[in-house]
Protein backbone atom coordinates (compact mmCIF):
# COMPACT_ATOMS: atom_id res chain seq x y z
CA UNK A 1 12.57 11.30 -16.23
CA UNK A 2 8.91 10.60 -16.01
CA UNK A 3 7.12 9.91 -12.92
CA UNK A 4 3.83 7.82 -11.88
CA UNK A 5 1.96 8.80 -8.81
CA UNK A 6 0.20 5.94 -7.44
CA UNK A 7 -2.88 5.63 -4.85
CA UNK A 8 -1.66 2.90 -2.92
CA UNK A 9 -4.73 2.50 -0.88
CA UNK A 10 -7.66 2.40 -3.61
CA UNK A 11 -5.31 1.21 -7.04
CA UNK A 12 -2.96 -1.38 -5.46
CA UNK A 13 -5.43 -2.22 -2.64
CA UNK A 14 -9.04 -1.86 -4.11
CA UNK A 15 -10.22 0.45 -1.10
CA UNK A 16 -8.23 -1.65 1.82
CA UNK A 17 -8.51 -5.44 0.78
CA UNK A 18 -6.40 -7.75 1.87
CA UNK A 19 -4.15 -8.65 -1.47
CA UNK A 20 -2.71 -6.36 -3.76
CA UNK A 21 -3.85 -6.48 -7.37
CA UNK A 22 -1.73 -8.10 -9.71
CA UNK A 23 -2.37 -5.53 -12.76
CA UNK A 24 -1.39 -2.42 -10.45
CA UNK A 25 1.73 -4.32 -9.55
CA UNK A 26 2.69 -5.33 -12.79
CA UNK A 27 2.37 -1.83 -14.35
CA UNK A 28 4.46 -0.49 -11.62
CA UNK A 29 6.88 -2.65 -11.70
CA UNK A 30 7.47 -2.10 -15.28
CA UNK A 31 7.06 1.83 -14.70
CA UNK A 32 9.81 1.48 -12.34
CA UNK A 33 12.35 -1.14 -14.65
CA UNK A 34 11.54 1.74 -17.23
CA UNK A 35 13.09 4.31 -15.52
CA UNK A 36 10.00 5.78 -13.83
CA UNK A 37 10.01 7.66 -10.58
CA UNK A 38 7.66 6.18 -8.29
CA UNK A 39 5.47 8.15 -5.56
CA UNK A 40 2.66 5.96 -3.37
CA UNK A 41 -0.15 7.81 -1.58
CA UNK A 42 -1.80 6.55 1.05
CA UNK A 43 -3.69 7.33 4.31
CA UNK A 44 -1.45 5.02 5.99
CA UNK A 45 1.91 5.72 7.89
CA UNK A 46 5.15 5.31 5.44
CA UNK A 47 6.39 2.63 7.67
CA UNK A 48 2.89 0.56 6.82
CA UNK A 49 3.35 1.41 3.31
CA UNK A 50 6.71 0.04 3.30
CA UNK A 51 6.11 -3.11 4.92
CA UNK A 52 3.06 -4.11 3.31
CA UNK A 53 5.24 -3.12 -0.16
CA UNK A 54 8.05 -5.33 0.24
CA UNK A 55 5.82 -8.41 0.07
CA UNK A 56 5.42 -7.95 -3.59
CA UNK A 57 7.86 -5.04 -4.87
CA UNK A 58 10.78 -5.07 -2.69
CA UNK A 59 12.70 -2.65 -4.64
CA UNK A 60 10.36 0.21 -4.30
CA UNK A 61 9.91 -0.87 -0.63
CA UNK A 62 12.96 0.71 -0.20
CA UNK A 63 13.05 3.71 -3.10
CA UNK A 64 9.56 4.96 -3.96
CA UNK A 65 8.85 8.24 -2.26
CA UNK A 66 5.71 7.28 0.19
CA UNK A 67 3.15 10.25 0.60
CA UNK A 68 1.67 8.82 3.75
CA UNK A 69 -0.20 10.33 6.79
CA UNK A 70 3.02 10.63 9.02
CA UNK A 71 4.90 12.51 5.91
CA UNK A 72 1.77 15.11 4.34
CA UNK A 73 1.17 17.57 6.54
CA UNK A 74 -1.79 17.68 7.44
CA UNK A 75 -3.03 21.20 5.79
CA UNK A 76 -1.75 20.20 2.96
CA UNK A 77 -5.02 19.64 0.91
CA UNK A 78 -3.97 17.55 -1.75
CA UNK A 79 -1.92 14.32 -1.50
CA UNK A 80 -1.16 14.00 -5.36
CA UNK A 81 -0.21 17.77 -5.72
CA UNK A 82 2.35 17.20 -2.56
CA UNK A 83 3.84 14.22 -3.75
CA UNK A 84 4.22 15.29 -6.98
CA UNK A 85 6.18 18.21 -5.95
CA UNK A 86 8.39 15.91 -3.21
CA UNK A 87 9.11 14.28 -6.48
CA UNK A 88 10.01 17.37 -7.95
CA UNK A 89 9.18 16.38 -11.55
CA UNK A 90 7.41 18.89 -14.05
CA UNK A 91 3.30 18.49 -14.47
CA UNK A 92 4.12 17.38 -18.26
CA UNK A 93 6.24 14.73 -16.99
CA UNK A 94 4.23 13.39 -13.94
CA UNK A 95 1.05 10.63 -14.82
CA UNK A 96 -1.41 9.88 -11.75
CA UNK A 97 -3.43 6.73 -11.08
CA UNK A 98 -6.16 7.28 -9.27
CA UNK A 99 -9.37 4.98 -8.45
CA UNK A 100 -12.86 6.12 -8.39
CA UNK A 101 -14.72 9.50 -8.14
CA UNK A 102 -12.49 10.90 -4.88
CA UNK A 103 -9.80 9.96 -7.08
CA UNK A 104 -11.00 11.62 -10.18
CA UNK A 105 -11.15 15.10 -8.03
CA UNK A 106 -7.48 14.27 -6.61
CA UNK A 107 -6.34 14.29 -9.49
CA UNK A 108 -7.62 16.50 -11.28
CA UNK A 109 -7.36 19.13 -8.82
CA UNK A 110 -3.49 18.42 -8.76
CA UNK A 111 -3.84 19.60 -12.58
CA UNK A 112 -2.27 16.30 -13.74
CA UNK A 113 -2.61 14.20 -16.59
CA UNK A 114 -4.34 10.81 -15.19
CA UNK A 115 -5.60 7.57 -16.01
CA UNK A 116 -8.62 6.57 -13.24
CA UNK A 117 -9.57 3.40 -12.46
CA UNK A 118 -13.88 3.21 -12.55
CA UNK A 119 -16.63 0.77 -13.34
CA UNK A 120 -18.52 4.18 -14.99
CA UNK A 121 -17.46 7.74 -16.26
CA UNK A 122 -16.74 10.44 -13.44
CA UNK A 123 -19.98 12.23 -12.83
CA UNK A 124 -18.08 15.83 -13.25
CA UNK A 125 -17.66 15.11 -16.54
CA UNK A 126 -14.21 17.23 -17.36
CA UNK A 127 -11.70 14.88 -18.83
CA UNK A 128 -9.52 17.77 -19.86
CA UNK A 129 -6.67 16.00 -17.32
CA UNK A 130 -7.83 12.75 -17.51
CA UNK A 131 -6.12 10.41 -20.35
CA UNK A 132 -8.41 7.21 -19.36
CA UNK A 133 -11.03 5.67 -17.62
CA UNK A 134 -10.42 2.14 -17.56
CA UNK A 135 -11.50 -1.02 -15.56
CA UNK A 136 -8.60 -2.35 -14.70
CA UNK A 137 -4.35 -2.18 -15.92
CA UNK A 138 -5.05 -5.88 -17.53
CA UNK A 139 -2.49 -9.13 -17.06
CA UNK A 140 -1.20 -10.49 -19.90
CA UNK A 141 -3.17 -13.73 -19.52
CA UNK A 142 -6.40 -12.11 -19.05
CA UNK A 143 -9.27 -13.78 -20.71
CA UNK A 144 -10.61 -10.38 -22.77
CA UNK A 145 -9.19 -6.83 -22.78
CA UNK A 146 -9.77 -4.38 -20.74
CA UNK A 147 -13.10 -2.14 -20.85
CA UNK A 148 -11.66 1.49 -21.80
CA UNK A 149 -14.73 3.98 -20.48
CA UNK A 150 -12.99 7.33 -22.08
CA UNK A 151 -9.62 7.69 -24.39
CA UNK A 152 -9.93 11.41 -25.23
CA UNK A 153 -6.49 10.79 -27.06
CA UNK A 154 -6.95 7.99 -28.57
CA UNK A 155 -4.00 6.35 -27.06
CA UNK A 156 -6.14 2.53 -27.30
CA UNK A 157 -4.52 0.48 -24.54
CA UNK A 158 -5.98 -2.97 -25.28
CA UNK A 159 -5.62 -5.84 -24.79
CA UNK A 160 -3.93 -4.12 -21.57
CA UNK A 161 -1.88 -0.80 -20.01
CA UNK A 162 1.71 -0.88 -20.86
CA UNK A 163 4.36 1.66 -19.90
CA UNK A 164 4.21 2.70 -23.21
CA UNK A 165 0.38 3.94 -22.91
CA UNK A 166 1.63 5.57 -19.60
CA UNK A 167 4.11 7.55 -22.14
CA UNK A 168 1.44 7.95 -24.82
CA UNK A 169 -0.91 9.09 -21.86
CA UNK A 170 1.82 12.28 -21.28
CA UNK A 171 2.32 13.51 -24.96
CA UNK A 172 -1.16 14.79 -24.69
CA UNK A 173 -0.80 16.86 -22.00
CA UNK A 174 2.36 18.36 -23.27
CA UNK A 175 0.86 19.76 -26.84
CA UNK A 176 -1.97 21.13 -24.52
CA UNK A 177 0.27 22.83 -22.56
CA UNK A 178 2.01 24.31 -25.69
CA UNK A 179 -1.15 25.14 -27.37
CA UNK A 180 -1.50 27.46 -24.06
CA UNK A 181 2.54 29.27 -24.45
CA UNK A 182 3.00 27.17 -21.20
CA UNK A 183 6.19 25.22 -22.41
CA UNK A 184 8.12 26.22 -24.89
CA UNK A 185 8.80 23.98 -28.23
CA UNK A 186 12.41 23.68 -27.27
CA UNK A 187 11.77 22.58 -23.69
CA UNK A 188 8.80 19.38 -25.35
C-alpha cells in the first residue's frame, strides 16, 4: 500500500495561514479514497493537527498518523524520515510533499521520492529524489494548468496532480533502486 507524507504546516497551510488550500486537500483526499496511507508533519502538537484537520478532512482527523512536536522526539533530526518509518512503509512505496527549499532538504535527506511545492527550482540542484517541482496540486476548475518547474520523469501532470501522477511519481524511484541491486525484480 502506498503512502503520502504530507507537510501539514507549509503544503496544506502555505507557511501558517489561516485557510487550508483547496488543491492540497483535494489531492489528499483522493490519496486517501485511493487507498493511500496518510502521515502529516507539522511543528504543531497532534492534538492541533487534529482539530484544525477535522474542519475539512474529518476522516483523516481521526486516522492519518500525525508527526507532530509532542510525538517526534526531539533528537530525531528528520520529521519525514520518522514518519515515514512510524508508517512503516518501504522508501519505494512512500511519496513526500514538501514546500519550499527547507522542504526540498527534508526530503531529500529522508532519501524519498518527492514532489515540492516552489515558485523556482531548489538552489541545490539534485533532483535525483525529487519527481516534481510544481506551483501548486491544481483544482479542477482552475483557469490554466499548473506551472511544472522540473519533471525529470516525464510523468506531465497537467492540467493538474492526480493520484495517478502520485503513482507515476513512485515507478521512478523503484527502477532506480533496481538499477542499484537494491530491490529485487520479483519484489517491483
Amino acid at each position: 500500500m502506498p503512502a503520502l507524507v504530507v507537510n501539514f504546516d507549509d503544503v496544506l497551510f502555505r507557511n501558517g495561514g489561516a485557510a487550508p488550500r483547496p488543491d492540497a486537500i483535494r489531492l489528499i483526499k483522493d490519496a486517501a479514497e485511493a487507498g493511500w496511507q496518510i502521515a502529516l508533519t507539522s511543528a504543531l502538537a497532534q492534538d492541533e493537527v487534529r482539530s484544525l484537520l477535522a474542519n475539512f478532512l474529518a476522516d483523516l482527523a481521526e486516522t492519518a498518523l500525525v508527526a507532530g512536536s509532542d510525538y517526534a522526539p526531539a533528537e530525531e533530526p528528520n520529521i519525514v524520515d520518522f514518519a515515514a518509518g512510524k508508517l512503516g512503509t518501504m522508501p519505494e512505496q512512500t511519496l513526500v510533499l514538501e514546500r519550499g527549499e527547507l522542504g526540498f532538504a527534508r526530503a531529500n535527506e529522508a532519501g524519498l521520492p518527492n514532489i515540492i511545492l516552489s515558485h523556482a527550482l531548489p538552489t541545490d540542484g539534485d533532483l535525483f529524489h525529487t519527481q516534481l517541482v510544481i506551483d501548486r496540486f491544481g483544482l479542477s476548475d482552475d483557469v490554466g494548468p499548473i506551472t511544472v518547474l522540473a519533471d525529470p520523469h516525464g510523468i506531465r501532470p497537467r492540467p493538474l496532480v492526480t493520484v495517478e501522477h502520485l503513482e507515476a511519481c513512485l515507478a521512478p524511484f523503484v527502477r532506480r533502486l533496481n538499477e542499484f541491486g537494491v530491490i529485487r525484480s520479483e519484489d517491483a
